[in-house]
Structure formats: C-alpha cells, structure tokens
N, C-alpha and C. Protein backbone atom coordinates (compact mmCIF):
# COMPACT_ATOMS: atom_id res chain seq x y z
N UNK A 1 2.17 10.73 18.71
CA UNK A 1 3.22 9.74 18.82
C UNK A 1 2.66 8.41 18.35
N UNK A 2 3.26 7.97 17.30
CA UNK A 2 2.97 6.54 16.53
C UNK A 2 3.66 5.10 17.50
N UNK A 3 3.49 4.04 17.68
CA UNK A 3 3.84 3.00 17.90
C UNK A 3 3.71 2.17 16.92
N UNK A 4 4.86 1.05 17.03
CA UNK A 4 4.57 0.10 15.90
C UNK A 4 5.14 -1.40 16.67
N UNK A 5 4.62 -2.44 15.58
CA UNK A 5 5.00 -3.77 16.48
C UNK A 5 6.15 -4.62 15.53
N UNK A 6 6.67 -4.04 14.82
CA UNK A 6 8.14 -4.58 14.58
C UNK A 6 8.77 -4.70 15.17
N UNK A 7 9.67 -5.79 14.96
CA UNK A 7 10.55 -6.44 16.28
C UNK A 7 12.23 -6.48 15.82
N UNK A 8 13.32 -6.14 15.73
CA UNK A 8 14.32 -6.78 15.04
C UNK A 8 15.27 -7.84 15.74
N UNK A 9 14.47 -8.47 16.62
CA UNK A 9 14.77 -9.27 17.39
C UNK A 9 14.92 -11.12 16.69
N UNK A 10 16.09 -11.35 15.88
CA UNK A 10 15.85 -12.72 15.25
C UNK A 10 16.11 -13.85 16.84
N UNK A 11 15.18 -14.71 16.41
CA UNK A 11 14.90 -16.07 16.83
C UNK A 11 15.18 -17.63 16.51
N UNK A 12 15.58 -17.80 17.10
CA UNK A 12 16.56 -19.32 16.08
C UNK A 12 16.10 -20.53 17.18
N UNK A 13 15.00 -21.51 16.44
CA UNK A 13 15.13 -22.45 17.34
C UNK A 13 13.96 -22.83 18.49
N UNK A 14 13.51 -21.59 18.63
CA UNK A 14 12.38 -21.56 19.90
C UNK A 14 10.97 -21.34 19.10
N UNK A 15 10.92 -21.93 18.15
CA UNK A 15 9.30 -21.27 17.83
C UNK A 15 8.39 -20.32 17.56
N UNK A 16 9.23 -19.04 17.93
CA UNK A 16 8.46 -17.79 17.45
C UNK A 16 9.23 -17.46 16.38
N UNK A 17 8.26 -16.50 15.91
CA UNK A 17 7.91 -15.85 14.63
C UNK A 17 9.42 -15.19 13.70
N UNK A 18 9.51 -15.11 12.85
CA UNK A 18 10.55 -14.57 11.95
C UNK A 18 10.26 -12.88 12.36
N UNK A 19 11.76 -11.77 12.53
CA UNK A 19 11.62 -10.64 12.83
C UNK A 19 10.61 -10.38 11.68
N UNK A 20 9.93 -8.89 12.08
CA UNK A 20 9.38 -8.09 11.03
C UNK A 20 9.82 -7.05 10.25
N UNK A 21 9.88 -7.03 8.86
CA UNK A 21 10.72 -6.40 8.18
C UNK A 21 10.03 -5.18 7.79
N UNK A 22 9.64 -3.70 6.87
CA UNK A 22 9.24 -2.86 6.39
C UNK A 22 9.07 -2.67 4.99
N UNK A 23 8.66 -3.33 4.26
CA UNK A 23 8.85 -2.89 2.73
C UNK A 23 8.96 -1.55 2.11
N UNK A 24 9.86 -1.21 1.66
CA UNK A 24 9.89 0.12 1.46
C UNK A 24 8.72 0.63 0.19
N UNK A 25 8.13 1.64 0.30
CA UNK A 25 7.15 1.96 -0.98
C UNK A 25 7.76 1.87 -1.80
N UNK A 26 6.80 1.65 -2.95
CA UNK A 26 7.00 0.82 -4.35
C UNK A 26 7.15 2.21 -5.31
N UNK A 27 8.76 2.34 -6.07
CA UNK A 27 8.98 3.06 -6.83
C UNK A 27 8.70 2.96 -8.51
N UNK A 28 9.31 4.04 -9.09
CA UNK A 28 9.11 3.52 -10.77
C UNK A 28 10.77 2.50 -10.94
N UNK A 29 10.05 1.54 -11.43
CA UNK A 29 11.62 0.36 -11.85
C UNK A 29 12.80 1.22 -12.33
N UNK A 30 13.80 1.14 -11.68
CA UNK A 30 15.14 1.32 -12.17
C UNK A 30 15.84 0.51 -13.24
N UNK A 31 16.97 1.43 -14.35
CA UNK A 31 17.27 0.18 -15.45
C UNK A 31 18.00 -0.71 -14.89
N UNK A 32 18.92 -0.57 -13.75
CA UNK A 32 19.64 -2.40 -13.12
C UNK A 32 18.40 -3.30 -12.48
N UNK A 33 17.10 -2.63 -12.29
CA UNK A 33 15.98 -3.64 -12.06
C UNK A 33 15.29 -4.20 -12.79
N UNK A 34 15.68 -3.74 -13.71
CA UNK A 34 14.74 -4.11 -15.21
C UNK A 34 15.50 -5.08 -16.10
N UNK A 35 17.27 -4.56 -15.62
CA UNK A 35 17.57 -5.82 -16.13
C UNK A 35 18.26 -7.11 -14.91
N UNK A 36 17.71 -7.03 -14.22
CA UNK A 36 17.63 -8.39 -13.24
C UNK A 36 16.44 -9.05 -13.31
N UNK A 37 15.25 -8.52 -13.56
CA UNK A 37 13.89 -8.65 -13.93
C UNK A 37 14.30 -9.73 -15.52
N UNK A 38 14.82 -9.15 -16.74
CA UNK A 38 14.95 -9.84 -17.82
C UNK A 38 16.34 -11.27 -17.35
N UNK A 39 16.73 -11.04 -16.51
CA UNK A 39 17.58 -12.01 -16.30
C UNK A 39 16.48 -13.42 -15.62
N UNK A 40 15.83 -13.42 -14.62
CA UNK A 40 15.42 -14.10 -14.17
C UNK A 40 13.79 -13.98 -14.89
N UNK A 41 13.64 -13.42 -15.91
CA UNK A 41 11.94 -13.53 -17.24
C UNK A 41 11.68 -14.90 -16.80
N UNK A 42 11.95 -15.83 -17.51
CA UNK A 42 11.55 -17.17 -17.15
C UNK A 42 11.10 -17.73 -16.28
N UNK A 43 12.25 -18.12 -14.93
CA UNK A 43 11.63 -18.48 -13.66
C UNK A 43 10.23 -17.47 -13.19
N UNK A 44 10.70 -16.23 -13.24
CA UNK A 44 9.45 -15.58 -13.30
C UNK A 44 7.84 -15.92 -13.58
N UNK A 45 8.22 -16.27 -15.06
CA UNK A 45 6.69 -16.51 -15.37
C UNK A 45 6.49 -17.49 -15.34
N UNK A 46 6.89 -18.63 -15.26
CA UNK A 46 7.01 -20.47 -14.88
C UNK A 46 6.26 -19.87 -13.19
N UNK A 47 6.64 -19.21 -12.33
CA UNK A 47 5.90 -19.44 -11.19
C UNK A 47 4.61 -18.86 -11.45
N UNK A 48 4.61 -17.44 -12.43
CA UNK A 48 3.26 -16.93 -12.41
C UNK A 48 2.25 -17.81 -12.79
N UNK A 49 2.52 -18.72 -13.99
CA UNK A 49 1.94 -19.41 -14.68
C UNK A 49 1.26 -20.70 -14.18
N UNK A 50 1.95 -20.99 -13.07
CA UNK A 50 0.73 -21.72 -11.55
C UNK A 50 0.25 -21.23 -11.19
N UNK A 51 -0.53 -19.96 -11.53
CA UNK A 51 -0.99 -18.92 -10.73
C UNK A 51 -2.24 -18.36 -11.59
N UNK A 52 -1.92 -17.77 -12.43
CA UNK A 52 -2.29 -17.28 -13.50
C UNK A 52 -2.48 -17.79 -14.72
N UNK A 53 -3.64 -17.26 -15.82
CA UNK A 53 -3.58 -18.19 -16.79
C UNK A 53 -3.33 -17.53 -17.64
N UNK A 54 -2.22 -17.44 -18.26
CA UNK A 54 -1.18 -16.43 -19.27
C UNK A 54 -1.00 -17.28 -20.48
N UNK A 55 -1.56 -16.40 -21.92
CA UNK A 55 -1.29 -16.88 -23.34
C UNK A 55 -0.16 -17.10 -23.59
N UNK A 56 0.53 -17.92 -24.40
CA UNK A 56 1.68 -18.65 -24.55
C UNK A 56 2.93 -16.70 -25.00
N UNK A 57 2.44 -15.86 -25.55
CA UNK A 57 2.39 -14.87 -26.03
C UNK A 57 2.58 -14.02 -25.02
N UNK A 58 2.04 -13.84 -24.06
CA UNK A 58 2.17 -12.63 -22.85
C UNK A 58 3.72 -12.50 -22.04
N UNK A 59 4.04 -11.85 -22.21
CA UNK A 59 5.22 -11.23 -21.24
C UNK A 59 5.26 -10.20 -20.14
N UNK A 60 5.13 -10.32 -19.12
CA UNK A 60 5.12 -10.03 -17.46
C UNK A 60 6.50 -8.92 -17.97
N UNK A 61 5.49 -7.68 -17.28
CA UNK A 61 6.07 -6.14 -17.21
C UNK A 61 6.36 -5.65 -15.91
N UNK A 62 7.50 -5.67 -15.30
CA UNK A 62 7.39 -5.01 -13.85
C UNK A 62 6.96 -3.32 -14.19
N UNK A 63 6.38 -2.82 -13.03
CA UNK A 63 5.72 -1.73 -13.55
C UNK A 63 6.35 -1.06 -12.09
N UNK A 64 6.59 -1.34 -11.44
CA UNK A 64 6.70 -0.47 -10.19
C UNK A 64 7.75 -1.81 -9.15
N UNK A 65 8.86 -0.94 -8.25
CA UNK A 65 9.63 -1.62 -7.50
C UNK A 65 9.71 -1.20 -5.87
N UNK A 66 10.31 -1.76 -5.42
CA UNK A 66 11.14 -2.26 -3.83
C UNK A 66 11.99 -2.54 -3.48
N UNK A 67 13.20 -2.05 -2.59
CA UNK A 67 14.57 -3.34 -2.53
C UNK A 67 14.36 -3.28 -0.87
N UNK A 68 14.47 -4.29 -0.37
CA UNK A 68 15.00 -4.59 0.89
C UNK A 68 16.57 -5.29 1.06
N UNK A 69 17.02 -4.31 1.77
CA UNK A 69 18.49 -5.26 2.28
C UNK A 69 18.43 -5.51 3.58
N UNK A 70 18.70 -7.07 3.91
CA UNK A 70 18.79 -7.26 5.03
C UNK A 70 19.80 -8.29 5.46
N UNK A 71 21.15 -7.65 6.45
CA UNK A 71 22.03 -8.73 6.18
C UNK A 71 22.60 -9.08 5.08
N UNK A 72 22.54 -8.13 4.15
CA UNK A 72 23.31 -8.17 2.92
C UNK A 72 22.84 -9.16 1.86
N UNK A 73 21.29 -9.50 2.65
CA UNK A 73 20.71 -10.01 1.30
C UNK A 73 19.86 -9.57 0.65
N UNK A 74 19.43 -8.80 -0.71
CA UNK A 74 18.89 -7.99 -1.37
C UNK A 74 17.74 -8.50 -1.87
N UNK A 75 16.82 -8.35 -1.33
CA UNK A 75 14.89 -8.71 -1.66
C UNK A 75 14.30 -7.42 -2.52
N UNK A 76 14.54 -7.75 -4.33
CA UNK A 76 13.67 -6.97 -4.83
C UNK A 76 12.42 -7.51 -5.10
N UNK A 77 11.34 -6.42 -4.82
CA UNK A 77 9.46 -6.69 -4.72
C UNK A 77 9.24 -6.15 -5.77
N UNK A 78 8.45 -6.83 -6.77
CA UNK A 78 7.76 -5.89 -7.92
C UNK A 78 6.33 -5.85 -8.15
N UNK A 79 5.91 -5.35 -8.85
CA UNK A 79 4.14 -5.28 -8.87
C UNK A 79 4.57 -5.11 -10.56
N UNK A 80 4.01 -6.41 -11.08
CA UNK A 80 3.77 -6.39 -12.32
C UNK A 80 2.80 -6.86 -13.09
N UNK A 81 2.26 -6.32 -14.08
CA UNK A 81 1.08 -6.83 -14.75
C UNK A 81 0.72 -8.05 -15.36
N UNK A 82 -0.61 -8.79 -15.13
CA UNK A 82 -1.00 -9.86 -15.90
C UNK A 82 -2.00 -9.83 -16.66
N UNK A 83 -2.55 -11.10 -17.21
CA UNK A 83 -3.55 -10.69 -18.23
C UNK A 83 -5.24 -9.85 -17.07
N UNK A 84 -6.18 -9.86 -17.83
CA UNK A 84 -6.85 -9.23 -17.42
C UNK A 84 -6.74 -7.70 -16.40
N UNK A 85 -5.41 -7.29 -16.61
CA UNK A 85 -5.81 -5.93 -16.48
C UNK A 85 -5.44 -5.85 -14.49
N UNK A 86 -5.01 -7.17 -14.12
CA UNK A 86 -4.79 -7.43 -12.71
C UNK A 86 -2.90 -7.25 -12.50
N UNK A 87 -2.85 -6.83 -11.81
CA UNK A 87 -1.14 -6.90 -11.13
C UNK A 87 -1.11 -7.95 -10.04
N UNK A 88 0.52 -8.56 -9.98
CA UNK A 88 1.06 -9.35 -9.10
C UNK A 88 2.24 -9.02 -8.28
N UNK A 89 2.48 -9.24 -7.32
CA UNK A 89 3.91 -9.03 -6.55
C UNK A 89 4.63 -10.25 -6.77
N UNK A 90 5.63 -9.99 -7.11
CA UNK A 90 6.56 -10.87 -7.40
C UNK A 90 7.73 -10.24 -6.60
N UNK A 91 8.61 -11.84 -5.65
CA UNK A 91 10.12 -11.57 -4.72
C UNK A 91 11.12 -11.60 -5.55
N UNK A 92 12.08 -11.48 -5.43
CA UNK A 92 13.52 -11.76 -5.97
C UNK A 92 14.69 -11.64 -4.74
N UNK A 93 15.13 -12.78 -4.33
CA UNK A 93 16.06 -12.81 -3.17
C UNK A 93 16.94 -13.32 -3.85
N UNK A 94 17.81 -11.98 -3.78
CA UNK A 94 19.40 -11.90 -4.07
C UNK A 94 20.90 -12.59 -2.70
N UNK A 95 20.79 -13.30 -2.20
CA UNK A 95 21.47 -13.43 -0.82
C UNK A 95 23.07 -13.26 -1.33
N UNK A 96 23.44 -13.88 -2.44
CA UNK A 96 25.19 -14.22 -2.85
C UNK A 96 25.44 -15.68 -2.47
N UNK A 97 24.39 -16.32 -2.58
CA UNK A 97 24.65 -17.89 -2.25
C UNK A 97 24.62 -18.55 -3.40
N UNK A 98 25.23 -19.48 -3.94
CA UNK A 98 24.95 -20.28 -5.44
C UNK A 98 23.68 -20.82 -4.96
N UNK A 99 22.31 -20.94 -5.39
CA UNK A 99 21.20 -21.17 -5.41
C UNK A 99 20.10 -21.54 -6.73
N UNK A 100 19.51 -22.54 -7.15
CA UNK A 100 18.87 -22.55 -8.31
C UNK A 100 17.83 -20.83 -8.26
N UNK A 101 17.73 -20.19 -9.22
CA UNK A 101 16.88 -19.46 -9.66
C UNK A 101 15.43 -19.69 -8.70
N UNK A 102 14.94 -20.82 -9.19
CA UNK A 102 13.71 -21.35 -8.90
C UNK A 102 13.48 -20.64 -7.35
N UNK A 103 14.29 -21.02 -6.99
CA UNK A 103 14.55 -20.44 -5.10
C UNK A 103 14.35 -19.52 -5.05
N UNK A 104 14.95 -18.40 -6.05
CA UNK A 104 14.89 -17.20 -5.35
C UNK A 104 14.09 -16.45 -5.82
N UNK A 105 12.82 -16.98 -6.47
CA UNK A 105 11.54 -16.18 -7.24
C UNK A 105 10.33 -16.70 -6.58
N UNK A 106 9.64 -16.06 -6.37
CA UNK A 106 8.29 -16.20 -5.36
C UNK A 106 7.48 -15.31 -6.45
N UNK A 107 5.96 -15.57 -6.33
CA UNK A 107 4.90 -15.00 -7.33
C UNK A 107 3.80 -15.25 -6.41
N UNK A 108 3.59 -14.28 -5.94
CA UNK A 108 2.41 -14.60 -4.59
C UNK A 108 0.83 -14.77 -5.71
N UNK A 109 0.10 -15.85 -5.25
CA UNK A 109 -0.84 -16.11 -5.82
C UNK A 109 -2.21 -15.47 -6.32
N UNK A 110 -2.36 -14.44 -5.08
CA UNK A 110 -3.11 -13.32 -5.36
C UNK A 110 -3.41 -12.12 -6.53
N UNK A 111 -3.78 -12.38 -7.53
CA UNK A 111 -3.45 -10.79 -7.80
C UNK A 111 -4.37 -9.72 -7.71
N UNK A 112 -4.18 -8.37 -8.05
CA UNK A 112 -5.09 -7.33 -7.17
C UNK A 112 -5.22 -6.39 -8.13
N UNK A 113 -6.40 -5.11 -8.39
CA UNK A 113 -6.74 -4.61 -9.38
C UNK A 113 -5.71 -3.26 -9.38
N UNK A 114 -4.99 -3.33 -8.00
CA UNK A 114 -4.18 -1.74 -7.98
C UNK A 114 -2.90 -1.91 -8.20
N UNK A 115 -2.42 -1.18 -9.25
CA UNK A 115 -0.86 -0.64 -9.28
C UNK A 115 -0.60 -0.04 -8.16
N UNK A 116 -0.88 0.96 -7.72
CA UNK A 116 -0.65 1.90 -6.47
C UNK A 116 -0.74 0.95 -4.90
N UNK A 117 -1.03 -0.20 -5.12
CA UNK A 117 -1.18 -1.22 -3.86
C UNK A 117 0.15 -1.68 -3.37
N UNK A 118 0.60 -1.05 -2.26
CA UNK A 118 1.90 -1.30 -1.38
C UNK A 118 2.19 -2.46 -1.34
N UNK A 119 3.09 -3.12 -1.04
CA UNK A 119 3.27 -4.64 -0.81
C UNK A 119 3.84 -4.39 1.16
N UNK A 120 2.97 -4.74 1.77
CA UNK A 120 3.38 -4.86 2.64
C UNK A 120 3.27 -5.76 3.83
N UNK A 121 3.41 -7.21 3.08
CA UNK A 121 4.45 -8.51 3.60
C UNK A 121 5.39 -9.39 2.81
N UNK A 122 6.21 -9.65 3.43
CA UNK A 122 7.35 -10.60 3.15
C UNK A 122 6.51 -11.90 2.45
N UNK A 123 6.42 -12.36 1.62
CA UNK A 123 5.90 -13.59 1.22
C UNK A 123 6.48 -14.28 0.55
C-alpha cells in the first residue's frame, strides 16, 4: 500500500502552499500540440533565449508532451531540445483568459541531458 502527500485542498489567503498537482508522463507530441507549440514558436524561444545560448538559426523542437487540466485550465509541459544536445521543459497555460502570450510561456532554466526525464513540478 503506497501513500502520497498531495493535497487537493486549495488555500486562499492564509499562507500555505498552492495544492499539489501530478504531471502526467510525458508522451510522443500530438499534431494539435505541435501546432500550439508553432503558434506560440516565438514567445517560446524569447524565454529560452534568457536561458540558453541559441544561434540566431536554431529552432526549439518539442520532442515529447503533457497536458494537465485543472479547473478548465489546460497546462501543456514539453521537453524540447536545445543546442548542445541538452533538453528543456517548457509550460504553456491555456486558462481562456485574454492574456499576453508572454504570460502563459514559462522555460524553466535548467536544462538536463534526458529526454526520458519526467517533469515532475509545476514551475
């Protein structure tokens, strides 16, 4: 018998922590992810590119995906490649709110030598 410490208990106001969510394992990209991926290319690599040091030339490949829905707002996770041969997780929060782009793309700063590497936090 497994235990776990996820909570779906939201908090508003008092100081503790945001619930804990599950990322679902990282599949092969679907074509409506691939093209939400080319929709938001840009913001994309504008965040990688504080991050990473990418030739004017390189174009960011999602290679593997995630969707979280929560509350009907749709968090796709990707693991996509950069130069040197390293992958990144990159967010995409879909909520249905008019929102600049910029907002809803996250490029976590890290990157890591595994494709096969789960993403498993919210960042």
């Amino acid at each position: 018998m497994s235990s776990t410490n996820e909570t779906n208990v939201r908090t508003e106001g008092d100081g503790q922590s945001e619930p804990q969510h599950h990322i679902p394992p990282l599949t092969p990209v679907t074509f409506d992810a691939r093209e939400l991926w080319e929709d938001y290319r840009n913001a994309i690599e504008a965040k990688a590119q504080k991050h990473f040091s990418m030739p004017a030339t390189f174009q960011m490949v999602p290679l593997r995906m995630s969707v979280l829905d929560i509350e009907g707002t749709k968090t796709y996770f990707f693991k996509a490649r950069v130069p040197n041969n390293k992958f990144v997780n990159v967010r995409l929060r879909l909520s249905g709110h008019a929102e600049p782009r910029d907002n809803q793309v996250a490029v976590e700063s890290r990157a890591s030598g595994g494709l096969d590497e789960e993403i498993t936090k919210i960042f």
